[in-house]
N, C-alpha and C. Protein backbone atom coordinates (compact mmCIF):
# COMPACT_ATOMS: atom_id res chain seq x y z
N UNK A 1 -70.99 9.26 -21.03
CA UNK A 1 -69.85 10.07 -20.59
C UNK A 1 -69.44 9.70 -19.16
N UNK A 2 -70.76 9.61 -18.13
CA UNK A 2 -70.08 8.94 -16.89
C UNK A 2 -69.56 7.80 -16.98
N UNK A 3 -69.80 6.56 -17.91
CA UNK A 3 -69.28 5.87 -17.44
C UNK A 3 -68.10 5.74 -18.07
N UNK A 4 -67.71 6.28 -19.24
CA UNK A 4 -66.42 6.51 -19.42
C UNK A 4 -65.25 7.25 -18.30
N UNK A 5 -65.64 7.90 -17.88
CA UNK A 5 -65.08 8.64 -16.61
C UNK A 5 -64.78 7.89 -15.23
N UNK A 6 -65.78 6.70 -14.84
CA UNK A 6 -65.48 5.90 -14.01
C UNK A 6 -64.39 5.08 -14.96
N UNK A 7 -64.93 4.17 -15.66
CA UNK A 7 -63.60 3.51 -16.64
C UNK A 7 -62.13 4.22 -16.64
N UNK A 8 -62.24 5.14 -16.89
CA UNK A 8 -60.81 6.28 -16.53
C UNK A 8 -60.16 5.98 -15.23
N UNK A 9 -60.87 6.29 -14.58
CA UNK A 9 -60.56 6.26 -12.72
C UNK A 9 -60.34 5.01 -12.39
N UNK A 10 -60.86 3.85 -12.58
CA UNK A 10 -60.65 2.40 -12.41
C UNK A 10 -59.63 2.16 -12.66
N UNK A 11 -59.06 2.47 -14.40
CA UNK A 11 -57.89 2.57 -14.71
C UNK A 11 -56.76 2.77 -14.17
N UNK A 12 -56.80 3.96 -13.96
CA UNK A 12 -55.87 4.67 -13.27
C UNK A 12 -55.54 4.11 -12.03
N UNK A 13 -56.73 3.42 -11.08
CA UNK A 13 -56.43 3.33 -9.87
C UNK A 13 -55.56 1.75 -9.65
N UNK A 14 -56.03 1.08 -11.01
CA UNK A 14 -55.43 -0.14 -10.95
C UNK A 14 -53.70 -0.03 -11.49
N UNK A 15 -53.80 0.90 -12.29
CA UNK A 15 -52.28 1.20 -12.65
C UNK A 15 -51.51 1.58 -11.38
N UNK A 16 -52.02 2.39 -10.16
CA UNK A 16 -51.74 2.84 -9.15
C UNK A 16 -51.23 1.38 -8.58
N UNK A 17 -52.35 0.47 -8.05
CA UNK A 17 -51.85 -0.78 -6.96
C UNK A 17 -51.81 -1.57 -7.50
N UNK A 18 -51.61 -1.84 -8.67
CA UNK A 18 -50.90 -3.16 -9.37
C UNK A 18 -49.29 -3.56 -9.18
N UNK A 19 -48.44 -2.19 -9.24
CA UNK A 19 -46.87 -2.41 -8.87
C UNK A 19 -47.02 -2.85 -6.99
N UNK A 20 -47.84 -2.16 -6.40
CA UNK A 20 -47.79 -2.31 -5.00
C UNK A 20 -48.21 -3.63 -4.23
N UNK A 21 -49.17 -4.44 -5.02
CA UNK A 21 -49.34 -5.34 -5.09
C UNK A 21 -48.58 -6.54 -5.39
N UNK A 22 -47.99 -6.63 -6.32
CA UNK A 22 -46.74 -7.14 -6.89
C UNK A 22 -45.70 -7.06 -6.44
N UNK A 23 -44.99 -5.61 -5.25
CA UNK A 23 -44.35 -5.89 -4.37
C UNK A 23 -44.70 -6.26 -3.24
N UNK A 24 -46.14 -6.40 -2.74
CA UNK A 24 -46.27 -7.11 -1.65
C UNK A 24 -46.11 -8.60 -1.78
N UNK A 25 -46.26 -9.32 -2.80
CA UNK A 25 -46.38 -10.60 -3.03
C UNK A 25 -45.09 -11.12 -3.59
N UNK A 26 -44.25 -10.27 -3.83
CA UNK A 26 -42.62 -10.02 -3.75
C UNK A 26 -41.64 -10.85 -2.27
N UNK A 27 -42.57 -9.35 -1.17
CA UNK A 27 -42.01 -9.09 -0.09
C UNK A 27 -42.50 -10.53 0.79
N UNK A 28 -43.41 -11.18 0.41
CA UNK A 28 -43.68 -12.07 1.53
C UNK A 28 -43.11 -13.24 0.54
N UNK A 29 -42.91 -13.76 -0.26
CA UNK A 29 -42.35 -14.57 -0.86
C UNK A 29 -40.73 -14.55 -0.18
N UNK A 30 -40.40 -13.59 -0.32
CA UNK A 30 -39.29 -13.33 0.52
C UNK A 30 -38.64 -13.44 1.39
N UNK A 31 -40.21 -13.39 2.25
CA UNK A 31 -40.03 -13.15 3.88
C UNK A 31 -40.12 -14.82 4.21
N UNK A 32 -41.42 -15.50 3.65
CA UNK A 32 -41.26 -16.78 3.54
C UNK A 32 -40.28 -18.13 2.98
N UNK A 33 -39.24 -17.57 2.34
CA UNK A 33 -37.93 -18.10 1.74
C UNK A 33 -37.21 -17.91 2.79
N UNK A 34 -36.91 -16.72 3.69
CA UNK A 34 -36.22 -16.15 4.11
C UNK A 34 -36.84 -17.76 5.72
N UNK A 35 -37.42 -17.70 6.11
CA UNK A 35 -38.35 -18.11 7.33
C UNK A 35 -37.78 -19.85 6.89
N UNK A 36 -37.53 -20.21 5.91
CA UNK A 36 -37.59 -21.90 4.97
C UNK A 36 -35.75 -21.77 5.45
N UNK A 37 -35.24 -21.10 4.82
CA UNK A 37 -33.56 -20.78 5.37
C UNK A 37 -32.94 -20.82 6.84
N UNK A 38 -33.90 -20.77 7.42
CA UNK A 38 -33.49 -20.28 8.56
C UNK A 38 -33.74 -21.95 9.32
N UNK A 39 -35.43 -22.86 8.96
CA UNK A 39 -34.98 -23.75 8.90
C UNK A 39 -34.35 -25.04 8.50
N UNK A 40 -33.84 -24.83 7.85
CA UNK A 40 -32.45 -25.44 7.37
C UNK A 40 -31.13 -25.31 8.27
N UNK A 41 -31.40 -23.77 8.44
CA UNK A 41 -29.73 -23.54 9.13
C UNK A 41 -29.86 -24.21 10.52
N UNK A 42 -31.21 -23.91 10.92
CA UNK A 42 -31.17 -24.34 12.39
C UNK A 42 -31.01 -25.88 12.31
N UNK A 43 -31.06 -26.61 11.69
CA UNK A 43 -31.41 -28.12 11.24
C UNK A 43 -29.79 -28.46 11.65
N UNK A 44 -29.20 -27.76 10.39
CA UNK A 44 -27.69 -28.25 10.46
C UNK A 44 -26.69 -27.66 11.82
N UNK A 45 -27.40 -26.63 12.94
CA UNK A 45 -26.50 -26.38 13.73
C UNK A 45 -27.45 -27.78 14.83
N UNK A 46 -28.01 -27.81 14.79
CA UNK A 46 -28.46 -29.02 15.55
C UNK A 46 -28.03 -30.38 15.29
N UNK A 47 -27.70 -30.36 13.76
CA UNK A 47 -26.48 -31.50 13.64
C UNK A 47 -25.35 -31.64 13.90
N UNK A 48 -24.96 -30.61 14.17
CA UNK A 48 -22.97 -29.99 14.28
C UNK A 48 -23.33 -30.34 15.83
N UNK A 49 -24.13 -29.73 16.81
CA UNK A 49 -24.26 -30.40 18.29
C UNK A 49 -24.24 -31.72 18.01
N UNK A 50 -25.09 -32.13 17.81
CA UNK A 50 -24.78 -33.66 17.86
C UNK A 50 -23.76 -34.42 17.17
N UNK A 51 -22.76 -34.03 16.76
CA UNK A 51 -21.97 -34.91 15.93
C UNK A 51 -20.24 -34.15 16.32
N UNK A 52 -20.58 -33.59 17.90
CA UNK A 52 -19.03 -33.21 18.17
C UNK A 52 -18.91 -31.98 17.44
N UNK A 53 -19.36 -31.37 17.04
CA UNK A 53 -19.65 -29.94 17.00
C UNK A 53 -18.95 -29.76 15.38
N UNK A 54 -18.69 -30.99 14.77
CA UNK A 54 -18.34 -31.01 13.59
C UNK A 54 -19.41 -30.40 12.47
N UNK A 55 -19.32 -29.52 11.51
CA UNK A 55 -20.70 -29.30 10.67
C UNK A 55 -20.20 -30.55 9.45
N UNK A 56 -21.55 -30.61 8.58
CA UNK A 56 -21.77 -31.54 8.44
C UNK A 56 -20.81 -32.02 6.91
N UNK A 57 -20.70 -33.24 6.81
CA UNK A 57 -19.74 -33.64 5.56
C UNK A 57 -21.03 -33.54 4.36
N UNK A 58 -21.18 -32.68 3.60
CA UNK A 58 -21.96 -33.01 2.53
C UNK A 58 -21.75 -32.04 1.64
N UNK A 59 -22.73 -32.25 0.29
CA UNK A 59 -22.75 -31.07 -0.25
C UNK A 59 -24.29 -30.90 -0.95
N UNK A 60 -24.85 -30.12 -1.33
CA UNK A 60 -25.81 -29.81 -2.16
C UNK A 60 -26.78 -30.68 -3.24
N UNK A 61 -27.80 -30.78 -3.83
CA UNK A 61 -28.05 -31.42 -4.43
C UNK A 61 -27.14 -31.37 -5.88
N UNK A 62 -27.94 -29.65 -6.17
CA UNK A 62 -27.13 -29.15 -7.11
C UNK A 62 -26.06 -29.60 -7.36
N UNK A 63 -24.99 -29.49 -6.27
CA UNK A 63 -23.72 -29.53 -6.25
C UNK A 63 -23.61 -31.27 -6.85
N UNK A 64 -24.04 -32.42 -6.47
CA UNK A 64 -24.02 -33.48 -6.72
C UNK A 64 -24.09 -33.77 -8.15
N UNK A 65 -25.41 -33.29 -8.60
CA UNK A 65 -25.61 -33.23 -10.01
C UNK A 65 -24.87 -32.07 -11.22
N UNK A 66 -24.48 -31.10 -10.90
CA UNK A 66 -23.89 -29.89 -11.67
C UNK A 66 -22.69 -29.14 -11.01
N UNK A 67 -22.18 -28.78 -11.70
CA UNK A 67 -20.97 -27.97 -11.53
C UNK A 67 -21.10 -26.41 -11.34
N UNK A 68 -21.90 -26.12 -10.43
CA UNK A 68 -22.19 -24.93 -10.28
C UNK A 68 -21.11 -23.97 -9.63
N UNK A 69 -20.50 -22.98 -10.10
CA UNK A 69 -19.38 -22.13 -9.87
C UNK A 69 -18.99 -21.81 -7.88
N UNK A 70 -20.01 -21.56 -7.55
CA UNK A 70 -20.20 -21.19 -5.67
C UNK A 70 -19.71 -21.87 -5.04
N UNK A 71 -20.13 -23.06 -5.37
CA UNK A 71 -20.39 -24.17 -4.20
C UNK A 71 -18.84 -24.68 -3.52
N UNK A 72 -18.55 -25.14 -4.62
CA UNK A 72 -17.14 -25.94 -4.31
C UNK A 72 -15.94 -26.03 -4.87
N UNK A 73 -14.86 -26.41 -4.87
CA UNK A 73 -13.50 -26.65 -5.45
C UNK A 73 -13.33 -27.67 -6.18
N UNK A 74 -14.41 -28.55 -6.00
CA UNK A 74 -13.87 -30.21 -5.82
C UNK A 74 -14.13 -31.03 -7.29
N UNK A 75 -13.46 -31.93 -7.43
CA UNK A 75 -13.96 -32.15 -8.58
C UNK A 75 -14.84 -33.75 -8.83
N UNK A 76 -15.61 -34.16 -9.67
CA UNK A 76 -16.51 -34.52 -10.02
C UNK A 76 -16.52 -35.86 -8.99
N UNK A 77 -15.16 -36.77 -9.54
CA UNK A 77 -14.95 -38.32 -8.98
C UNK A 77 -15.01 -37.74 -7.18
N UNK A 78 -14.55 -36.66 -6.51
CA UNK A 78 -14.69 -36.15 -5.49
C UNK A 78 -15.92 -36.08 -4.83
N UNK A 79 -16.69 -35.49 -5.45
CA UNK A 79 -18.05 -35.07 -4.87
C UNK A 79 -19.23 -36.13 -5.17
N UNK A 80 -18.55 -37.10 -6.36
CA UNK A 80 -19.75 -38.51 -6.13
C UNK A 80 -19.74 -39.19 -4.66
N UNK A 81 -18.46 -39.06 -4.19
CA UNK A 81 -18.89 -39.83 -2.86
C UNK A 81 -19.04 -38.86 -1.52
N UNK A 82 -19.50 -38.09 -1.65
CA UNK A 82 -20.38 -37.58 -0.56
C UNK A 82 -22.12 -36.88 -0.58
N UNK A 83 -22.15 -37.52 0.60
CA UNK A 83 -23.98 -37.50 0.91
C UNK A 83 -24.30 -35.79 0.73
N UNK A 84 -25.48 -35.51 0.14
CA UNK A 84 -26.47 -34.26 0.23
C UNK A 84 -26.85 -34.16 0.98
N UNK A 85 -26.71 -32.94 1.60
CA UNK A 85 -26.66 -31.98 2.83
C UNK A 85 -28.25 -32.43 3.29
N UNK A 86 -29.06 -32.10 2.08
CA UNK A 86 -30.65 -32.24 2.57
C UNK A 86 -30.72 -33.99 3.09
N UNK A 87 -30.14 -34.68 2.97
CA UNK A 87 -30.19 -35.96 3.35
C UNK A 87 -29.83 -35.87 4.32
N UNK A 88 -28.75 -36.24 5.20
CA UNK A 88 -28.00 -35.53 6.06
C UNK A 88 -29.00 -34.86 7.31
N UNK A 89 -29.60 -34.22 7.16
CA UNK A 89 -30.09 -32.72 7.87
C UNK A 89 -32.04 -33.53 8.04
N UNK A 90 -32.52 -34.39 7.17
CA UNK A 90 -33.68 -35.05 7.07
C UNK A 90 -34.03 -35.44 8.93
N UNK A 91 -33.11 -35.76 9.47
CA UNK A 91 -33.38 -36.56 10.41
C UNK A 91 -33.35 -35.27 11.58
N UNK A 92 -33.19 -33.68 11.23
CA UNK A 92 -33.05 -32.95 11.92
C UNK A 92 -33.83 -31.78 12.23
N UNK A 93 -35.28 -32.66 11.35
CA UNK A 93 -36.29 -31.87 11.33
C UNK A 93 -36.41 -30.57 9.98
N UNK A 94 -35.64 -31.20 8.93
CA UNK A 94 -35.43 -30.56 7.88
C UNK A 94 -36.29 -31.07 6.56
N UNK A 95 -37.68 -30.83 6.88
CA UNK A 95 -38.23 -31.56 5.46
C UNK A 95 -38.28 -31.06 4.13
N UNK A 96 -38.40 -31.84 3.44
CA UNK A 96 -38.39 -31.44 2.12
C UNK A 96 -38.63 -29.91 1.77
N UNK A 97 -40.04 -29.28 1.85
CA UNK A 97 -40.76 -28.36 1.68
C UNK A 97 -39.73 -27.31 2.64
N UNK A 98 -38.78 -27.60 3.50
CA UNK A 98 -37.83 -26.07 4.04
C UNK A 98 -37.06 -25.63 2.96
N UNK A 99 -36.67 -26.50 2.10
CA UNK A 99 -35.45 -26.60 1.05
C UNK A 99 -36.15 -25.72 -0.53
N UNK A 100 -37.28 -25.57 0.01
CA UNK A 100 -38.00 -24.55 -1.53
C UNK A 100 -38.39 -22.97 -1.36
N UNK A 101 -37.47 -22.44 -2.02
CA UNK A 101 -37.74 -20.84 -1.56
C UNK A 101 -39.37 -20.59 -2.60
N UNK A 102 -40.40 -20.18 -2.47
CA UNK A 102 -41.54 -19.79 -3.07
C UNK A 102 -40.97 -18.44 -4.53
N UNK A 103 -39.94 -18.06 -4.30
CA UNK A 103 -39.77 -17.04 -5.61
C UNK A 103 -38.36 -18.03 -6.19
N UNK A 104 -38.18 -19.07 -6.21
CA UNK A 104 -37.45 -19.36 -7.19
C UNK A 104 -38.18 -19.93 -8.63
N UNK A 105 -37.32 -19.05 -9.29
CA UNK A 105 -37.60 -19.12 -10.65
C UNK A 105 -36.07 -19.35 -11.11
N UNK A 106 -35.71 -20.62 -12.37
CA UNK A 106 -34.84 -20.71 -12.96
C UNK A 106 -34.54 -19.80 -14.16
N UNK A 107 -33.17 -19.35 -14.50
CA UNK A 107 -33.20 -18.25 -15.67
C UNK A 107 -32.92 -19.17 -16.68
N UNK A 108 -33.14 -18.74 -17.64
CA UNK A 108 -33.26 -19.96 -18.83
C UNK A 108 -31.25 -20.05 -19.05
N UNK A 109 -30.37 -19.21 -18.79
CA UNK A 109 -29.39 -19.38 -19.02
C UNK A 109 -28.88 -20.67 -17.97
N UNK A 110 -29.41 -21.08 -16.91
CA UNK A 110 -29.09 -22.22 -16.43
C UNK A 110 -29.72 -23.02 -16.44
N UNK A 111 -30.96 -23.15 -17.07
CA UNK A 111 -31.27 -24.10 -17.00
C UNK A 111 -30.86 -25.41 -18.00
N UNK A 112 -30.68 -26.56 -17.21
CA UNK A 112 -30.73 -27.71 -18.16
C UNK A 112 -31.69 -28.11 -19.12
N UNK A 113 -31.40 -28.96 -20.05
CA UNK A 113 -32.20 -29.53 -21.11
C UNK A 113 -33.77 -29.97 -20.47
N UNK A 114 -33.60 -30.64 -19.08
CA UNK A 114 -35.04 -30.71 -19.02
C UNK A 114 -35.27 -29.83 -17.61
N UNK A 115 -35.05 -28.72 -17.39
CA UNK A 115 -35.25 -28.07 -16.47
C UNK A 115 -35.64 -26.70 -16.97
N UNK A 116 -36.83 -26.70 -16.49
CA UNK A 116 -37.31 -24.59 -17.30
C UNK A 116 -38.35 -24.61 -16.01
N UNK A 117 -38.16 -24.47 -14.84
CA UNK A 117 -39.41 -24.07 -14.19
C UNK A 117 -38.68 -23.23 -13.29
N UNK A 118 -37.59 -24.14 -11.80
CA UNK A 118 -37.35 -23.95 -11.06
C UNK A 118 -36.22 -24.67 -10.57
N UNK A 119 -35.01 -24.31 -9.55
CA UNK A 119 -34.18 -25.07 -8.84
C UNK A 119 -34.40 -26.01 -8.16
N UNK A 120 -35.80 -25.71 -7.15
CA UNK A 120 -36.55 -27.42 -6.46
C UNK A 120 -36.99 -28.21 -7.36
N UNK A 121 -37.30 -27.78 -8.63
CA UNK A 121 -38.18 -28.83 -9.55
C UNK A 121 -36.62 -29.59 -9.18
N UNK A 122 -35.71 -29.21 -9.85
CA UNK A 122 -35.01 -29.93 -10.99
C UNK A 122 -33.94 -30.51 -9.79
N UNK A 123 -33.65 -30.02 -8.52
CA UNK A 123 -32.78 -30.69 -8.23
C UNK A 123 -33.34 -30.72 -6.85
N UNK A 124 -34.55 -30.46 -5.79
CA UNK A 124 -35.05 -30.83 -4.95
C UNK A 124 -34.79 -29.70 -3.80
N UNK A 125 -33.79 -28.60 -4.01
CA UNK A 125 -33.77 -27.70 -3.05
C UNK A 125 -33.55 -26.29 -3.76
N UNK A 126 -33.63 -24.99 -3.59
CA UNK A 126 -33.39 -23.68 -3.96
C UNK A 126 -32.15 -23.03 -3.70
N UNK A 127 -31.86 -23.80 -2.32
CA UNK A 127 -30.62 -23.72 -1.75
C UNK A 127 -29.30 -24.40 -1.89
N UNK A 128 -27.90 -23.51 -1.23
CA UNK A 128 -26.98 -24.05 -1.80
C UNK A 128 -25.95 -24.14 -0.29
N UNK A 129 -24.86 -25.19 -0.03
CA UNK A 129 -24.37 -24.93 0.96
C UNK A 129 -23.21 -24.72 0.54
N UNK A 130 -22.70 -24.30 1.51
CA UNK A 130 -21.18 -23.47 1.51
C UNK A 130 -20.19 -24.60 1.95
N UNK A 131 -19.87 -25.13 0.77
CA UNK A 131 -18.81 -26.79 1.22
C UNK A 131 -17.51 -26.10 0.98
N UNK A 132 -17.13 -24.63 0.69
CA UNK A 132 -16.02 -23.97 0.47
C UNK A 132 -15.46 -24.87 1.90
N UNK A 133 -15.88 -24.50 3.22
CA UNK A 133 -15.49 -24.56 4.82
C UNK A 133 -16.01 -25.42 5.39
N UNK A 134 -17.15 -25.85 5.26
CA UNK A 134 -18.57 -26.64 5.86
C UNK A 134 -17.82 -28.14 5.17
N UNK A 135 -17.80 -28.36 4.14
CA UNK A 135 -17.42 -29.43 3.45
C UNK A 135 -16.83 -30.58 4.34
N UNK A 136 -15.74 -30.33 5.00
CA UNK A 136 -14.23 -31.02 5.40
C UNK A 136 -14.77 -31.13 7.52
N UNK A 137 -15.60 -31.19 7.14
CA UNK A 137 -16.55 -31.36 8.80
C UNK A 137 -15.70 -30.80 9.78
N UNK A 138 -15.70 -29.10 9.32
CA UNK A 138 -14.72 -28.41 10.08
C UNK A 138 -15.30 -28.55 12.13
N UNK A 139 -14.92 -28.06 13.15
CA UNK A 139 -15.49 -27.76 14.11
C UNK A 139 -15.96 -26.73 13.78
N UNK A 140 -17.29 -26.38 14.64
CA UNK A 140 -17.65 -25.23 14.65
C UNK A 140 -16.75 -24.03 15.39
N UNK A 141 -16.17 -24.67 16.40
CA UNK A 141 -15.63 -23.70 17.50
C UNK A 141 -14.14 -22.87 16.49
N UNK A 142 -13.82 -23.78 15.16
CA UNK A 142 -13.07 -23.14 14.66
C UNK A 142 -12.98 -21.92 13.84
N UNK A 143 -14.46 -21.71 13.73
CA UNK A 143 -15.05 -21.07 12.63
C UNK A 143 -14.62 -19.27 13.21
N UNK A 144 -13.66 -18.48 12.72
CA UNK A 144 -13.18 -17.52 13.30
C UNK A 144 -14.37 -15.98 13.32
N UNK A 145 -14.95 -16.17 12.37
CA UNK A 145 -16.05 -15.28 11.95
C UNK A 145 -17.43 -15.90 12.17
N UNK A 146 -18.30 -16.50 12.62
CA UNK A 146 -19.46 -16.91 12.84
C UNK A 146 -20.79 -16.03 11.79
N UNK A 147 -20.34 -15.22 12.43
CA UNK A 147 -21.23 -13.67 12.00
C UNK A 147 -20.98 -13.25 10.83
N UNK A 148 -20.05 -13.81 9.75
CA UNK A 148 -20.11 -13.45 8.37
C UNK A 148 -19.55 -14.67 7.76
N UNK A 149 -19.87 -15.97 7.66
CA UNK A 149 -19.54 -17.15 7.65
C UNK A 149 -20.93 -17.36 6.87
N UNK A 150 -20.86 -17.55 5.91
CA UNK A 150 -22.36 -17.68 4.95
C UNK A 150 -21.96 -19.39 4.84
N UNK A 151 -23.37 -19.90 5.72
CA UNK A 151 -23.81 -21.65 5.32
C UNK A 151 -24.54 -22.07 4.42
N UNK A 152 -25.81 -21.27 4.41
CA UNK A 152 -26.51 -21.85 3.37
C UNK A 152 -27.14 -20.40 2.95
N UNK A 153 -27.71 -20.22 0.97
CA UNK A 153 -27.82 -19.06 0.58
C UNK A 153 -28.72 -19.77 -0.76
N UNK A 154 -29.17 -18.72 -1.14
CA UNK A 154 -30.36 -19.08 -2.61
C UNK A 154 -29.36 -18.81 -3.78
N UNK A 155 -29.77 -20.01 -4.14
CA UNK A 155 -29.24 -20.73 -5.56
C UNK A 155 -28.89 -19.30 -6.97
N UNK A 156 -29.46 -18.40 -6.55
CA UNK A 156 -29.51 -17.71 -7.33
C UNK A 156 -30.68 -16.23 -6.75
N UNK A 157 -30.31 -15.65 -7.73
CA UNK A 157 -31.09 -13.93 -6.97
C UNK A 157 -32.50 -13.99 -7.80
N UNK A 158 -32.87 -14.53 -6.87
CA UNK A 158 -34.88 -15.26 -6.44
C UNK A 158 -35.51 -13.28 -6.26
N UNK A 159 -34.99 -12.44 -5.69
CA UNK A 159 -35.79 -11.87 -4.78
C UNK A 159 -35.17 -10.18 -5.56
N UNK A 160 -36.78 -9.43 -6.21
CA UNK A 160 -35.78 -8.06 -6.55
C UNK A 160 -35.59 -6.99 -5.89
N UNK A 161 -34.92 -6.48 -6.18
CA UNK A 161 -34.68 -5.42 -5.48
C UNK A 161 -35.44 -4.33 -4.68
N UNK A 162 -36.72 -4.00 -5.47
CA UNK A 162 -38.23 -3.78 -5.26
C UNK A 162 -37.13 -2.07 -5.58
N UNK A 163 -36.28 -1.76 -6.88
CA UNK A 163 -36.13 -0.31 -6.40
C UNK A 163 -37.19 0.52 -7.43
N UNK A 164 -37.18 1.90 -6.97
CA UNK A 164 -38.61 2.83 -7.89
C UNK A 164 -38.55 3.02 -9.19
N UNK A 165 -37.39 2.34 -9.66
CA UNK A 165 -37.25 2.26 -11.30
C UNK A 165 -37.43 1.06 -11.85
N UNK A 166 -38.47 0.36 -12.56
CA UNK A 166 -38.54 -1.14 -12.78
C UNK A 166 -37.36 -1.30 -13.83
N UNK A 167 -36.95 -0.58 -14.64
CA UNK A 167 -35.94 -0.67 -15.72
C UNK A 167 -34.79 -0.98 -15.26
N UNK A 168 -34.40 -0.22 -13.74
CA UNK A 168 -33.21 -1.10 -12.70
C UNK A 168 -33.30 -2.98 -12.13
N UNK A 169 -34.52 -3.14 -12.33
CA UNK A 169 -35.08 -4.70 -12.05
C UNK A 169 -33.26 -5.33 -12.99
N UNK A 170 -32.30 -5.25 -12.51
CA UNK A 170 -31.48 -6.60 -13.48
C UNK A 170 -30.66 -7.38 -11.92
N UNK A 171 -30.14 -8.65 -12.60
CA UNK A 171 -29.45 -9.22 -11.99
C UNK A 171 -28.96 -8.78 -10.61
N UNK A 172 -28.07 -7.57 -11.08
CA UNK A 172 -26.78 -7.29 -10.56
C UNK A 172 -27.54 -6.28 -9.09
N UNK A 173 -28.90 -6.00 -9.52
CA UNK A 173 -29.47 -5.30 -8.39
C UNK A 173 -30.49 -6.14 -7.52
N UNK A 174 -30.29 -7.30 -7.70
CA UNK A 174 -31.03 -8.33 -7.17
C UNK A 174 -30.85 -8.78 -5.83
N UNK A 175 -31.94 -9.70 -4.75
CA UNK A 175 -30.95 -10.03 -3.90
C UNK A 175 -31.20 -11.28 -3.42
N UNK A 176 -30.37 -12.09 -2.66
CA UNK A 176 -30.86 -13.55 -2.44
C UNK A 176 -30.81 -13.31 -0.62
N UNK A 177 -31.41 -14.66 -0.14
CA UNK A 177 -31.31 -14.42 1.58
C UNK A 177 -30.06 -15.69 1.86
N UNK A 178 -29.34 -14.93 2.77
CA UNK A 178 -28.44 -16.51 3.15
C UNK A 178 -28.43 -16.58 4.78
N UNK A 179 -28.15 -17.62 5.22
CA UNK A 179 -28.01 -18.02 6.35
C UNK A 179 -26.64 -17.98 6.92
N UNK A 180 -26.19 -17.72 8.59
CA UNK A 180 -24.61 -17.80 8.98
C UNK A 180 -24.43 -18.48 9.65
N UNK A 181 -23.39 -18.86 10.18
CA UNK A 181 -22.71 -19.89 11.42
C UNK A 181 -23.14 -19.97 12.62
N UNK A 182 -23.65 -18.41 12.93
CA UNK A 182 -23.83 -17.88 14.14
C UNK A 182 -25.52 -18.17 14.46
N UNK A 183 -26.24 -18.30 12.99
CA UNK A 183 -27.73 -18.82 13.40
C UNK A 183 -28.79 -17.95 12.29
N UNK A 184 -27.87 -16.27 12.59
CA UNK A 184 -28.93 -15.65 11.58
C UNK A 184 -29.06 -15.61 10.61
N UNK A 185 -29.95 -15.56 10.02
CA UNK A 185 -30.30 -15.22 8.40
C UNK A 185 -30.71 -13.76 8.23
N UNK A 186 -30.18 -13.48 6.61
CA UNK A 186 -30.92 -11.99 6.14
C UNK A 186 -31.04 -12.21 4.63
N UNK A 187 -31.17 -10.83 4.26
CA UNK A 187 -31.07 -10.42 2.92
C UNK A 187 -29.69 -9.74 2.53
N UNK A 188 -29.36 -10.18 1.41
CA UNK A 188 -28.01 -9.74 0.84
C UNK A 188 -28.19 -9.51 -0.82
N UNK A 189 -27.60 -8.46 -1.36
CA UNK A 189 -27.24 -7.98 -2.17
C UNK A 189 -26.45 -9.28 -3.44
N UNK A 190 -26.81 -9.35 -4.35
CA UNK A 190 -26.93 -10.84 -5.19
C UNK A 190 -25.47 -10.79 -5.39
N UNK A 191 -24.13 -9.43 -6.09
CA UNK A 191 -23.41 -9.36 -6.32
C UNK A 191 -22.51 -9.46 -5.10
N UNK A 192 -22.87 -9.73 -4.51
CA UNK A 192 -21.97 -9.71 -3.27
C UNK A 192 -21.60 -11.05 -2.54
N UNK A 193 -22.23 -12.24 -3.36
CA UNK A 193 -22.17 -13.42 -2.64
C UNK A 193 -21.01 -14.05 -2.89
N UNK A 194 -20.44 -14.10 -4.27
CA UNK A 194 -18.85 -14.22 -4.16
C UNK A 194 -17.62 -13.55 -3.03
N UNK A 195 -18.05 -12.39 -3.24
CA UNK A 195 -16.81 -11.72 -2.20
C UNK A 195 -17.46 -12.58 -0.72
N UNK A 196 -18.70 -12.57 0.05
CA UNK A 196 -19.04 -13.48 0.96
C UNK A 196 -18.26 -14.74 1.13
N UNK A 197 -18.30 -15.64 -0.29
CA UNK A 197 -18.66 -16.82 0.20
C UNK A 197 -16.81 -17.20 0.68
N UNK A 198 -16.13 -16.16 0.17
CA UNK A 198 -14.91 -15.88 -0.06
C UNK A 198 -14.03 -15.41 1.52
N UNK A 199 -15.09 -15.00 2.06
CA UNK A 199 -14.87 -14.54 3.43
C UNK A 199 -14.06 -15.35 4.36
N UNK A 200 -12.68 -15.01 4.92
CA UNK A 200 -12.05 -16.11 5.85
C UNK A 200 -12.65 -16.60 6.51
N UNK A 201 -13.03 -17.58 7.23
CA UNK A 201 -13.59 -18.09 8.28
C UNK A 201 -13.23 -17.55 9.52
């Protein structure tokens, strides 16, 4: 009988810190994606100094290989001839391993024929740049908004919401981290990155 009673309590206590656990290993996945973004962004404002304050002509890996809706306008014969951002940015103290957020996971609705793991597997970064503005090696000094000027952002909503209903866990309450003009990075709300990326300069 006692030790059924401890068995009970064990139970219970693991049902207790198993969700809490799972959002801690959430939250630093997060925090560490979030920390990988930041250098990147700093990479490419250290390129825009050096290159006449122009940001940089490129676009994405992704973007190179797929037609992903965010990224760009441009069309295919267009975007074969320009260099990936992560190339680009290599020489700026931007290695490989900044370009992989730790909670990306691919949803099977995008993934390609040989892609089911992740966005770094399959195309070498998690991240996506904002060639909406960035593209056309605008100046920086033109950039009218700095502070809501989204540069670089996760490929997709990596990061949940952590709210007290797991049954709310969908998409639309999800959130990704992006980076701005101005330097900082945060967390943003997943549905919201269109109206962002949309943002005048």
């Amino acid at each position: 009988m006692e030790t059924l009673a401890v068995v009970a309590i064990i139970s219970v206590l693991a049902a207790l810190l198993f969700p809490v656990i799972a959002a801690s290993k959430s939250s630093a996945k997060s925090t560490t994606c979030l920390s990988n973004l930041r250098q990147v962004n700093t990479s490419t404002l250290l390129y825009t100094s050096e290159s006449d304050d122009r940001l940089p002509w490129g676009v994405s890996k992704i973007t190179q290989r797929t037609s992903f809706p965010y990224e760009t306008n441009l069309t295919e014969s267009e975007i074969a001839g320009i260099p990936a951002i992560s190339d680009l940015l290599a020489i700026h103290g931007s290695k490989s391993e900044s370009w992989k957020c730790p909670a990306d996971v691919m949803r099977s609705v995008y993934a390609a024929d040989n892609c089911h793991s992740s966005w770094f597997q399959c195309y070498e970064t998690s991240y996506d740049y904002n060639a909406r503005f960035a593209l056309n090696g605008l100046p920086q000094s033109q950039i009218k908004n700095p502070t809501t000027s989204l540069m670089h952002y996760d490929v997709d909503a990596f990061h949940p919401n952590l709210t007290p209903n797991p049954t709310q866990q969908n998409v639309s309450l999800q959130r990704i981290n992006g980076a701005f003009m101005d330097g900082h990075a945060k967390s943003l709300p997943f549905h919201q990155l269109p109206e962002i990326l949309n943002t005048d300069q």
